[in-house]
C-alpha atoms as a PDB file:
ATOM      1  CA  UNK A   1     108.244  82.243 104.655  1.00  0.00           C
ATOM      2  CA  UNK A   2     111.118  82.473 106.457  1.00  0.00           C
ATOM      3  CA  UNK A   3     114.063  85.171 105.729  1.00  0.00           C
ATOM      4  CA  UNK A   4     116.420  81.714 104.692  1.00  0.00           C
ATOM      5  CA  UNK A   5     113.475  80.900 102.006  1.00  0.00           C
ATOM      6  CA  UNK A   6     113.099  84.371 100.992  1.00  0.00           C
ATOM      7  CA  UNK A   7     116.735  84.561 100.442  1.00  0.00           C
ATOM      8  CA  UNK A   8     116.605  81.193  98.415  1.00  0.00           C
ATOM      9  CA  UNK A   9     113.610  82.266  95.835  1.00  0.00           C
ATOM     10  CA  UNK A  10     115.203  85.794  95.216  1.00  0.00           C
ATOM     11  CA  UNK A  11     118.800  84.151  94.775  1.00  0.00           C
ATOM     12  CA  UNK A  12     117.081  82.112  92.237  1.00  0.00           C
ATOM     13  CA  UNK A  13     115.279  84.479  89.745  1.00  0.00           C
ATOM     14  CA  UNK A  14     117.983  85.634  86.959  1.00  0.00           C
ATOM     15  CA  UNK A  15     119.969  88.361  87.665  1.00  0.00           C
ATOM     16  CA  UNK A  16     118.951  89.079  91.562  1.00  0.00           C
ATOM     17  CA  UNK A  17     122.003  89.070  93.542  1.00  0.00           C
ATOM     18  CA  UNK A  18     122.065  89.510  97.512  1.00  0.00           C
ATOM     19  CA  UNK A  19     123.782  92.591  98.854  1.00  0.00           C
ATOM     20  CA  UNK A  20     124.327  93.839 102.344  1.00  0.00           C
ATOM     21  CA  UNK A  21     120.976  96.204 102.060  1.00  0.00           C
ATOM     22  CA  UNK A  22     118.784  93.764 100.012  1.00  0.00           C
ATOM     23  CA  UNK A  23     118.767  91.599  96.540  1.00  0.00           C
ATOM     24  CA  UNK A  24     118.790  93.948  93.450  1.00  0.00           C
ATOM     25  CA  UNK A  25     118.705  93.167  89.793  1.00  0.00           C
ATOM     26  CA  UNK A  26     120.525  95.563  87.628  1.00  0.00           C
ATOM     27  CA  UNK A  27     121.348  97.378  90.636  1.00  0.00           C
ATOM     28  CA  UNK A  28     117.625  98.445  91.144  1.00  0.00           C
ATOM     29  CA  UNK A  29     116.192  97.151  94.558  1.00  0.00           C
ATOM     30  CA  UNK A  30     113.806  94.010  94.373  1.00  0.00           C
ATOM     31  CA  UNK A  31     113.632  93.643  98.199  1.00  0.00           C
ATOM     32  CA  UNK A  32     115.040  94.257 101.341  1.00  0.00           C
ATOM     33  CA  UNK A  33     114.083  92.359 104.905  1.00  0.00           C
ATOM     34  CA  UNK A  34     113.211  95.105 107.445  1.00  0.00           C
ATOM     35  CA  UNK A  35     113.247  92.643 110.035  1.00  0.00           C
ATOM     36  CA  UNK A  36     112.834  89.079 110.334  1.00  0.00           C
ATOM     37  CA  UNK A  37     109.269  88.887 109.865  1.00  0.00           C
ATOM     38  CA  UNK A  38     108.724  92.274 107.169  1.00  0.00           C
ATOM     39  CA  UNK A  39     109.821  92.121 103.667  1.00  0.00           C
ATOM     40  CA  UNK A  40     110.043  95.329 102.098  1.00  0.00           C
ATOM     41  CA  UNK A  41     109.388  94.795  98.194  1.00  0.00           C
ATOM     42  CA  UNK A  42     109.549  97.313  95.246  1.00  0.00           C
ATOM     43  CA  UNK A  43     106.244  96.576  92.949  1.00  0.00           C
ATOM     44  CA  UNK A  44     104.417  98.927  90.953  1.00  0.00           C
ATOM     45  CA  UNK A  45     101.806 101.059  92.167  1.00  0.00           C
ATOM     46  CA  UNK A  46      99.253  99.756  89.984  1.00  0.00           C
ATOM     47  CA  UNK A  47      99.680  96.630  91.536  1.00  0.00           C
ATOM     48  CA  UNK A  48     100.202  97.312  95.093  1.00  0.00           C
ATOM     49  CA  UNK A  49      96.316  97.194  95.699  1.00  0.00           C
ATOM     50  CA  UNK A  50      95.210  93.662  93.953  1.00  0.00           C
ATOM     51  CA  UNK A  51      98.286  92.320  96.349  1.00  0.00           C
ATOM     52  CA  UNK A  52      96.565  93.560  99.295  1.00  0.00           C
ATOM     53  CA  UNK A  53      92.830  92.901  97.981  1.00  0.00           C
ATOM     54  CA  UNK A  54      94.251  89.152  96.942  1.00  0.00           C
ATOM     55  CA  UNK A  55      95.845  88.429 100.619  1.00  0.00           C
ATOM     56  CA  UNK A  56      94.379  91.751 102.807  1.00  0.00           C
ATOM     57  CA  UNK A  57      96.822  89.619 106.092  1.00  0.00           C
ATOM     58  CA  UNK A  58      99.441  89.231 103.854  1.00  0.00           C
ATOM     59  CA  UNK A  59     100.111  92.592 102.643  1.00  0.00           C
ATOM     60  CA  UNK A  60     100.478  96.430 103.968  1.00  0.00           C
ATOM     61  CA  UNK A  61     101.206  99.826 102.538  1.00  0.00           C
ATOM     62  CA  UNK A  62     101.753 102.313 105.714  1.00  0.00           C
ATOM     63  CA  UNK A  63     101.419 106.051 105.017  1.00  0.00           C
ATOM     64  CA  UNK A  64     105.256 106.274 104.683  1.00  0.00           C
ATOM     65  CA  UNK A  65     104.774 103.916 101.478  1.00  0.00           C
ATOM     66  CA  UNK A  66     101.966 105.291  99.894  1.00  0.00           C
ATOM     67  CA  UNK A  67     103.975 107.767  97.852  1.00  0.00           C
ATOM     68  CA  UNK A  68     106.775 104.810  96.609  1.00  0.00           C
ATOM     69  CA  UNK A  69     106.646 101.922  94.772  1.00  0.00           C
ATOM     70  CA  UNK A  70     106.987  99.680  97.670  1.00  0.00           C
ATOM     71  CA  UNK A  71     104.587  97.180  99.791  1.00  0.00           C
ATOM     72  CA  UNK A  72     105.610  95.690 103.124  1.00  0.00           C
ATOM     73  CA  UNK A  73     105.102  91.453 103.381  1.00  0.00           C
ATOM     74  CA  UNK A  74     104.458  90.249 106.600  1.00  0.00           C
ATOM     75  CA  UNK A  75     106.648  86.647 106.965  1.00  0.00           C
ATOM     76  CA  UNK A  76     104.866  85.710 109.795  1.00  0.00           C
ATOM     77  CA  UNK A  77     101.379  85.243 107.964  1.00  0.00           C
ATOM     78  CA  UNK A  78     101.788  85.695 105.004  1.00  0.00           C
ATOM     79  CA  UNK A  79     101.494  82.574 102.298  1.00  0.00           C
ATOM     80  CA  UNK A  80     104.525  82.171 100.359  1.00  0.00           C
ATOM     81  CA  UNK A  81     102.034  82.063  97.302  1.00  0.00           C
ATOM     82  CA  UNK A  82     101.220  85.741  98.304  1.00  0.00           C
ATOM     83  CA  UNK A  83     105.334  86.510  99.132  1.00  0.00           C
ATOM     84  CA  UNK A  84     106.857  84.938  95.771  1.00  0.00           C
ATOM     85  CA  UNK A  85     104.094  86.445  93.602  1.00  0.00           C
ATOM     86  CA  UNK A  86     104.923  90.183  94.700  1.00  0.00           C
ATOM     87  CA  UNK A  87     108.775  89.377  94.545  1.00  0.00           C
ATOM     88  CA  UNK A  88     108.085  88.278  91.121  1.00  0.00           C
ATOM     89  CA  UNK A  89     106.001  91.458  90.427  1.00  0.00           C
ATOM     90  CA  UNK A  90     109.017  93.110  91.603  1.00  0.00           C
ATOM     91  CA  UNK A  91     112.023  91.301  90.037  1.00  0.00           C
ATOM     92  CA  UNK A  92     109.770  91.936  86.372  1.00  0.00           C
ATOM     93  CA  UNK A  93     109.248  95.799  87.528  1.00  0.00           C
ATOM     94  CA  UNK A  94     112.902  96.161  87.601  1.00  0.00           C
ATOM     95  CA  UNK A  95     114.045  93.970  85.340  1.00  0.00           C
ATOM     96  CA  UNK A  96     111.981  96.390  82.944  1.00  0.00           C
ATOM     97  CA  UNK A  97     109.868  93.314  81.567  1.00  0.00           C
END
């Protein structure tokens, strides 16, 4: 995906809104870009792992993540199956559904 899709899926869940550090929904962060090709995304930390074990090229948790409730999305080759389905995870996580 590129950041211009990203942009467009997150602008179109209910509530997300785009601000100059990320998209949030209730003011609680969904995702931010890190650069054009890594999307930081806020899921839960249950569910960090079957993201990475579903797309292991996808997906990455460096050591300065594994404490958070946050996974890093590689753009560049990652599927946008893989990308939308952890911005959903997030959008629900903060959403509190």
């Amino acid at each position: 995906m590129t950041p211009d899709e990203v942009d467009a899926f997150l602008s179109s869940l209910d509530g997300c809104r785009h601000k100059p550090r990320g998209w949030y929904v209730h003011d609680r962060l969904v995702a931010r870009l890190v650069d054009p090709t890594t999307l930081l995304v806020r899921v839960p930390v249950e569910r960090r792992e079957e993201l990475v074990e579903r797309w292991p090229d996808a997906f990455g948790i460096p050591p300065r993540l594994e404490a958070h409730h946050k996974i890093e999305a590689y753009l560049d080759r990652a599927p946008s199956e893989a990308v939308k389905s952890a911005i959903q995870l997030a959008w629900e996580f903060q959403r509190g559904d």
